[in-house]
Protein backbone atom coordinates (compact mmCIF):
# COMPACT_ATOMS: atom_id res chain seq x y z
CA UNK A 1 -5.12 1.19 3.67
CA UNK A 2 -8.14 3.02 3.46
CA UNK A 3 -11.72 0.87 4.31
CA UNK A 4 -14.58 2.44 3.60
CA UNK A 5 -17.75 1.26 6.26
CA UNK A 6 -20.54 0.56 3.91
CA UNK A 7 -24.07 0.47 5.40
CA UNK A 8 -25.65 -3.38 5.29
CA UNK A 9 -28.22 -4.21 3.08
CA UNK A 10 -31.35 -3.85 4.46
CA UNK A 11 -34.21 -6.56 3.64
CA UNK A 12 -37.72 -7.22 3.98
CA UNK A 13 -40.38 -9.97 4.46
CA UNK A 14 -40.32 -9.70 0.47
CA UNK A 15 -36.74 -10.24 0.20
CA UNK A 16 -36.38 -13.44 1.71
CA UNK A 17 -35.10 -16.26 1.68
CA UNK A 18 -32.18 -13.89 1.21
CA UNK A 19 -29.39 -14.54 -0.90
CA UNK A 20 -26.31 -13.51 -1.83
CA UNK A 21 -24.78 -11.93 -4.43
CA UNK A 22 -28.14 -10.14 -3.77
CA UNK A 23 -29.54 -8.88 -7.53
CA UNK A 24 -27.90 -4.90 -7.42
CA UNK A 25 -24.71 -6.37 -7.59
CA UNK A 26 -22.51 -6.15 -10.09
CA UNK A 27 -21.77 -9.27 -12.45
CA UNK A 28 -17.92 -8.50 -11.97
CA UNK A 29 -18.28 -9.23 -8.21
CA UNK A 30 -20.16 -12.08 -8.39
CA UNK A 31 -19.13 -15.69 -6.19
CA UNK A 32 -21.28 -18.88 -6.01
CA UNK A 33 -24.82 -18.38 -4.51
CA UNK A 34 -25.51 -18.71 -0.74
CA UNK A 35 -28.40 -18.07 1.71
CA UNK A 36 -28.19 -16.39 4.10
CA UNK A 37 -29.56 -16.94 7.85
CA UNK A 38 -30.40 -14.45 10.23
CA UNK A 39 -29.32 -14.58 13.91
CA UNK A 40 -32.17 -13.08 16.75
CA UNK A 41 -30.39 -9.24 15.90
CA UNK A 42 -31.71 -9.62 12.20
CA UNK A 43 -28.12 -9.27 11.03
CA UNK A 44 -26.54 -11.75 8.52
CA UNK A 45 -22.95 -11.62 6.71
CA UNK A 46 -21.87 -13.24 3.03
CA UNK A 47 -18.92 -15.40 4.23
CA UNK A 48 -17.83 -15.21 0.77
CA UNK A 49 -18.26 -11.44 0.21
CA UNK A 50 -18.37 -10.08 3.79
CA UNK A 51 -21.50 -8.37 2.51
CA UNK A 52 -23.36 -7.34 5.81
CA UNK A 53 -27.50 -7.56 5.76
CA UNK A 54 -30.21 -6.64 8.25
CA UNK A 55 -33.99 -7.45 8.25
CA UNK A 56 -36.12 -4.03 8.33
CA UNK A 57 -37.18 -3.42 12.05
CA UNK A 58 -40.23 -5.25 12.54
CA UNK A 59 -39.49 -8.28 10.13
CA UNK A 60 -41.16 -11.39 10.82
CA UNK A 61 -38.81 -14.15 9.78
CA UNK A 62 -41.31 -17.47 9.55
CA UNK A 63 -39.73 -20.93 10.38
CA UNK A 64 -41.28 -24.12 8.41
C-alpha cells in the first residue's frame, strides 16, 4: 500500500476556533463537525479524518 504524507493544514489567528472538515474540503469527505485543540507544539489531528493541522509560527492562541 502506497501512503502518500500530506503536509498539515496550516492555520492562523483568523482561522480559529478551528474546525474540522475545515471549508476546502470536499463534500464527499465530509464526517460530523469537531474542534479542534491545539497542544503547546501548535499541532492538532481530526480523530475522525486523521487530518493533521498546525498554527502559523507565531500564533497566539487566547484562552477565555
Amino acid at each position: 500500500m502506497n501512503h502518500k504524507q500530506v503536509p498539515a493544514v496550516e492555520l492562523e489567528a483568523k482561522d480559529l476556533p478551528a474546525h474540522c472538515p475545515n471549508p476546502a474540503m470536499p463534500l464527499w469527505s465530509s464526517h460530523p463537525r469537531v474542534f479542534l485543540d491545539f497542544g503547546h507544539d501548535g499541532l492538532a489531528k481530526c480523530p475522525y479524518c486523521g487530518t493533521e493541522y498546525m498554527l502559523k509560527p507565531g500564533t497566539v492562541l487566547s484562552h477565555h
